[in-house]
C-alpha atoms as a PDB file:
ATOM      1  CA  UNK A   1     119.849 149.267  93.866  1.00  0.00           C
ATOM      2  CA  UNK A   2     117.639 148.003  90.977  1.00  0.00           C
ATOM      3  CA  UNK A   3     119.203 147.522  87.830  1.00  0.00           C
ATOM      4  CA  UNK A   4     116.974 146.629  84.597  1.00  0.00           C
ATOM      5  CA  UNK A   5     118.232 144.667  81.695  1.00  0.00           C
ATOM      6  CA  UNK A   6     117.439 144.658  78.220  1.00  0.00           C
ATOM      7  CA  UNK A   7     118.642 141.762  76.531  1.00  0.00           C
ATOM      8  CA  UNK A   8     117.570 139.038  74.706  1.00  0.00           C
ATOM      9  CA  UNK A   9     120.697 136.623  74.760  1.00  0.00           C
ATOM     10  CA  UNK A  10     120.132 134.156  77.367  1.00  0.00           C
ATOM     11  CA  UNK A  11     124.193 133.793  77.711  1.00  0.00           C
ATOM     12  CA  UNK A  12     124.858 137.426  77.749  1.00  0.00           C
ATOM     13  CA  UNK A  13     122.263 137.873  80.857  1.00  0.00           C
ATOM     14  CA  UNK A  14     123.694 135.114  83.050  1.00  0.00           C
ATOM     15  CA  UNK A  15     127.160 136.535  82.298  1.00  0.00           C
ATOM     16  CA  UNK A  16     125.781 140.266  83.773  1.00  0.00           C
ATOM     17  CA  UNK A  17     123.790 138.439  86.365  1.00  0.00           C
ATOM     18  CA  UNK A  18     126.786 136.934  87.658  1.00  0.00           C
ATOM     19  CA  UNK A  19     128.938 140.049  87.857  1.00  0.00           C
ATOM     20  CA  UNK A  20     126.532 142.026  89.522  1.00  0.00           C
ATOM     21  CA  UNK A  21     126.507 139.050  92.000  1.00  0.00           C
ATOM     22  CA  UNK A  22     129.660 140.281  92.787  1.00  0.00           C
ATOM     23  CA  UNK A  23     128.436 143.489  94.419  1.00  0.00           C
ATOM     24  CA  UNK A  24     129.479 144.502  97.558  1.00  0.00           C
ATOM     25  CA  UNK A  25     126.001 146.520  97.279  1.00  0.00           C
ATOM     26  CA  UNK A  26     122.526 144.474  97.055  1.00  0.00           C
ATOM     27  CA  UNK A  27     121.612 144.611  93.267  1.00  0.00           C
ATOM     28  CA  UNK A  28     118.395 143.630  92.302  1.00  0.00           C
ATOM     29  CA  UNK A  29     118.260 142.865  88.555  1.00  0.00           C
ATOM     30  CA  UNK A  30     115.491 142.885  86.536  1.00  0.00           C
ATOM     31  CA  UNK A  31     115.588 141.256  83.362  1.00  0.00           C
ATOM     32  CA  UNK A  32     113.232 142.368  80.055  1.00  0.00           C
ATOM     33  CA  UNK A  33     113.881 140.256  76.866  1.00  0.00           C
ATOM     34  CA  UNK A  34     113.085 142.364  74.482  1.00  0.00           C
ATOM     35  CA  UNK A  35     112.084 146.040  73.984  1.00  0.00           C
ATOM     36  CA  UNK A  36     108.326 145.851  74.232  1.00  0.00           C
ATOM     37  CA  UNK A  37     108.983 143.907  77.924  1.00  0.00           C
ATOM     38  CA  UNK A  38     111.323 146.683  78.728  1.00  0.00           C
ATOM     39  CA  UNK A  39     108.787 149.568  77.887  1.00  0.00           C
ATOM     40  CA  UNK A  40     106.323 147.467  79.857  1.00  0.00           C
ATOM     41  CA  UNK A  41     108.299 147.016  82.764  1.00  0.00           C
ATOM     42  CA  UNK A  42     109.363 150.803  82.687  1.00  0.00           C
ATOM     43  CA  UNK A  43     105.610 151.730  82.326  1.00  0.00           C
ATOM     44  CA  UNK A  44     106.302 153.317  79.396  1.00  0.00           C
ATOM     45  CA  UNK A  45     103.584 151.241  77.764  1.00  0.00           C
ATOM     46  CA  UNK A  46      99.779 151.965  77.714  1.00  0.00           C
ATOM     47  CA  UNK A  47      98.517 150.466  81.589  1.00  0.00           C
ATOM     48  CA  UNK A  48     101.859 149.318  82.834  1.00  0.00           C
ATOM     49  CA  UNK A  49     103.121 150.511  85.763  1.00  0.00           C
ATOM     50  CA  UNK A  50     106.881 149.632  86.645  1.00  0.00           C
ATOM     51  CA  UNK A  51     107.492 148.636  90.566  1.00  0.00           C
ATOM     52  CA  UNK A  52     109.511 151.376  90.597  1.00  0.00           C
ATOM     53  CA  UNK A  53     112.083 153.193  88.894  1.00  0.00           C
ATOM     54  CA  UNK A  54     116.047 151.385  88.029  1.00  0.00           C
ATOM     55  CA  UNK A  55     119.316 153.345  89.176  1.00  0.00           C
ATOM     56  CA  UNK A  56     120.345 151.917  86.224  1.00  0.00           C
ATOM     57  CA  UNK A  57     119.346 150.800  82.385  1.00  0.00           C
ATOM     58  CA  UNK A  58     121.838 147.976  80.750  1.00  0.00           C
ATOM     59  CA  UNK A  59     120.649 147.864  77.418  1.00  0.00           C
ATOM     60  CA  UNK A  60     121.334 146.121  74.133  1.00  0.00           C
ATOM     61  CA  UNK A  61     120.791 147.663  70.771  1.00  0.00           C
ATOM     62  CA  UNK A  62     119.522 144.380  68.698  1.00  0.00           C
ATOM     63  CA  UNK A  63     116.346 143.293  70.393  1.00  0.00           C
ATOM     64  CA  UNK A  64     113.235 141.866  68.796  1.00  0.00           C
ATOM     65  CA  UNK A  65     109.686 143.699  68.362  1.00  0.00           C
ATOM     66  CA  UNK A  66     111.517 147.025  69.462  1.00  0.00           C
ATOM     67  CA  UNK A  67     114.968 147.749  68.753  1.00  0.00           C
ATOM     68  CA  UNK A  68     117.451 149.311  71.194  1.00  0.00           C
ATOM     69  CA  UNK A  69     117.608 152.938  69.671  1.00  0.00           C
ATOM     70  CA  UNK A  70     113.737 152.866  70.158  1.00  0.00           C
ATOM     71  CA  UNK A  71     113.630 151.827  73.552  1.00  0.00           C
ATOM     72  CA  UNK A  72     116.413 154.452  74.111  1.00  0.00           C
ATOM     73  CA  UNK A  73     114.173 157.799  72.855  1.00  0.00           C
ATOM     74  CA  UNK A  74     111.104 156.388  74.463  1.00  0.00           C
ATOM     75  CA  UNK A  75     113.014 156.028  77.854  1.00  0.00           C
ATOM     76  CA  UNK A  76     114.389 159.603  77.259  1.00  0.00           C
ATOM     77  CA  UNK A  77     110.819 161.191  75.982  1.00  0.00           C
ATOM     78  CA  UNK A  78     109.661 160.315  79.561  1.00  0.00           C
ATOM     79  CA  UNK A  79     110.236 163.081  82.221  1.00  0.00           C
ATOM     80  CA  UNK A  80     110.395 160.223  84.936  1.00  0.00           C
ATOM     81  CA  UNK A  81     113.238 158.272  83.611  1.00  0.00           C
ATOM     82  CA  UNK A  82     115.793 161.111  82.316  1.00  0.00           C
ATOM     83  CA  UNK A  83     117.909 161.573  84.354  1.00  0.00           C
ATOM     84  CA  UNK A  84     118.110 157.526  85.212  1.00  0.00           C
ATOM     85  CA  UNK A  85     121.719 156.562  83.749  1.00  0.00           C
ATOM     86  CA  UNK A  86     121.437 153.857  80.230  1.00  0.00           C
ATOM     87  CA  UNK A  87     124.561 152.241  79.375  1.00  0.00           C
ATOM     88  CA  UNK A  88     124.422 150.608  75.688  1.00  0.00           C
ATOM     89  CA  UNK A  89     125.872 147.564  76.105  1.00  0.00           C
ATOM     90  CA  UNK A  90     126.229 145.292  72.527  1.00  0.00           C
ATOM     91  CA  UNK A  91     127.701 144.201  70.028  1.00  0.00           C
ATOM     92  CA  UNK A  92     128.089 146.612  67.515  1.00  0.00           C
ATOM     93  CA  UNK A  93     130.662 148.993  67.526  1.00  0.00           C
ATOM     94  CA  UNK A  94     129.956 150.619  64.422  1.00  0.00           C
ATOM     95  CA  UNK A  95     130.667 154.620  64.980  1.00  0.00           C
ATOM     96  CA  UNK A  96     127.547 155.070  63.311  1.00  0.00           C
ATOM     97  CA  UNK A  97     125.724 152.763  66.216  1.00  0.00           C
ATOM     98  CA  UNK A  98     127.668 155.055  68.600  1.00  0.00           C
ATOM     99  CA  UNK A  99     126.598 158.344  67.679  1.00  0.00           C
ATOM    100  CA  UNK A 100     123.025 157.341  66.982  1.00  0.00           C
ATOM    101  CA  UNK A 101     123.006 156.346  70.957  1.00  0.00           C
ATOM    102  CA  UNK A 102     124.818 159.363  72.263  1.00  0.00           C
ATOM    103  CA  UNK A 103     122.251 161.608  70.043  1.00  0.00           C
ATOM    104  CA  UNK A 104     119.081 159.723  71.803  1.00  0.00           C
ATOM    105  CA  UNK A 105     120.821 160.552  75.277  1.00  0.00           C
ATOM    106  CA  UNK A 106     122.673 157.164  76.033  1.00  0.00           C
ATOM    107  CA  UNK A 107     125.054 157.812  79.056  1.00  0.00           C
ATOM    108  CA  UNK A 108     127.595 155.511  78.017  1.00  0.00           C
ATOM    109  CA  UNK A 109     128.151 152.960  75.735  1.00  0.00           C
ATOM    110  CA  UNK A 110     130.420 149.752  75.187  1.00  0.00           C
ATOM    111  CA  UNK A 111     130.848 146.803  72.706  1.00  0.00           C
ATOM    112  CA  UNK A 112     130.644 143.492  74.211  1.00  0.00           C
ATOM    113  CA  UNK A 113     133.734 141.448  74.372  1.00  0.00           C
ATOM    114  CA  UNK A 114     134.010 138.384  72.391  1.00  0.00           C
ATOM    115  CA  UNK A 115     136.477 136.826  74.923  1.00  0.00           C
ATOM    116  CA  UNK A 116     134.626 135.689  78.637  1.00  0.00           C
ATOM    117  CA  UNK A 117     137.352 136.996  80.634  1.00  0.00           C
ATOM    118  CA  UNK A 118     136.981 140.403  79.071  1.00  0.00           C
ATOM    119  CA  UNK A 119     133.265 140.470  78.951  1.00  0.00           C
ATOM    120  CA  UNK A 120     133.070 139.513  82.829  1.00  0.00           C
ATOM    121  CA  UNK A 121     135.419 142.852  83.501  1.00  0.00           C
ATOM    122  CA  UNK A 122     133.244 144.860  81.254  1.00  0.00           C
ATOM    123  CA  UNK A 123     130.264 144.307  83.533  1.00  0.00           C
ATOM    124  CA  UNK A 124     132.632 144.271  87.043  1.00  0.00           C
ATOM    125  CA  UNK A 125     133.630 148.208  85.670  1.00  0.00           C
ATOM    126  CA  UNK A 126     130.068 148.942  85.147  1.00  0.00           C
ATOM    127  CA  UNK A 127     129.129 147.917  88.379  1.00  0.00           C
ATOM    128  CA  UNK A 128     131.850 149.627  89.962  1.00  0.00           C
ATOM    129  CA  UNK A 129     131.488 152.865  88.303  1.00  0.00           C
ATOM    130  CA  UNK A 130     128.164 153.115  88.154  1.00  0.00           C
ATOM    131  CA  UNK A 131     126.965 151.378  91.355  1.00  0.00           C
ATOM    132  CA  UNK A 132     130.058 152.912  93.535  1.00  0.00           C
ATOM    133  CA  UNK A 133     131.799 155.843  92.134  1.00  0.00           C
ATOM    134  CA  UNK A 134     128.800 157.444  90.857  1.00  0.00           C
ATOM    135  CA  UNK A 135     126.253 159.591  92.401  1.00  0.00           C
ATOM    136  CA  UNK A 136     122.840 158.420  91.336  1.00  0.00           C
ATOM    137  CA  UNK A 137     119.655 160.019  91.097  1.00  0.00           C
ATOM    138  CA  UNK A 138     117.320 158.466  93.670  1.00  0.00           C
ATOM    139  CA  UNK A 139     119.658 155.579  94.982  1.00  0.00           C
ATOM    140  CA  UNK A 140     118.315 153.402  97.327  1.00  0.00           C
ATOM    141  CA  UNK A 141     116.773 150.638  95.574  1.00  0.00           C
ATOM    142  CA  UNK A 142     115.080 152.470  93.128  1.00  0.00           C
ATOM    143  CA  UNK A 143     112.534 155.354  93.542  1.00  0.00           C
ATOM    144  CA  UNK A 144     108.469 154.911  93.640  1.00  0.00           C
ATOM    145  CA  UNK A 145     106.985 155.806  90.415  1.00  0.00           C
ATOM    146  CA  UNK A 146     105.894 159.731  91.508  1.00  0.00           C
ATOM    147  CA  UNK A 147     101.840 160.009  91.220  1.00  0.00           C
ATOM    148  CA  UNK A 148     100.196 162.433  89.137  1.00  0.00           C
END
């Protein structure tokens, strides 16, 4: 399974690189450190093509040159990545934040633990529910980017 990333914070990537780790399924994560990257590595950007499409988005709201709530309707304008799951993962949890993400089509969404213990089970109970329990779309390691 491919999972992509979008997040800037150098700590909070190592912390959800080591969870996934964990996985009793081969994760491959991707990382992009800020929205442009992620729109580039989704293809979503004029002449990028992505490797192929994630089973999963992680993805933070407060990213530089494109904001989180951007990347969010751009990845949910694009017929190829709608029905792929994105789980908001930062540090807001301002209801205002939340609603603005569930209105763009965020699948889920979750404010980051201050405390390490509690952080590392935040991304263990992503990775179980949606690496395990769930039924992706296209699971497998990803899907190839459909031509045409």
């Amino acid at each position: 399974m491919r999972v992509l990333l979008v997040e800037d914070n150098p700590g909070d990537v190592d912390l959800v690189a080591e969870g996934l780790e964990e996985s009793p399924l081969p994760v491959e994560l991707a990382v992009a450190r800020d929205g442009v990257e992620a729109l580039s590595w989704l293809g979503l950007r004029r002449g990028a093509e992505p490797p192929e499409i994630p089973s999963l988005i992680i993805l933070d709201l407060n990213l530089p040159r494109r904001n989180g709530w951007q990347v969010l309707e751009e990845i949910r304008r694009d017929s190829e990545f709608f029905r792929v799951p994105v789980v908001v993962l930062t540090s807001s949890d301002a209801a205002e934040d939340i609603d603005a993400c569930y209105d763009r089509g965020a699948n889920c969404y979750l404010t980051k633990p201050i405390d390490l213990k509690m952080y590392m089970s935040v991304v263990r109970h992503i990775e179980a529910f949606w690496l395990h329990l769930v039924a992706l779309p296209g699971v497998g390691g990803g899907r190839p980017r459909r031509e045409g």
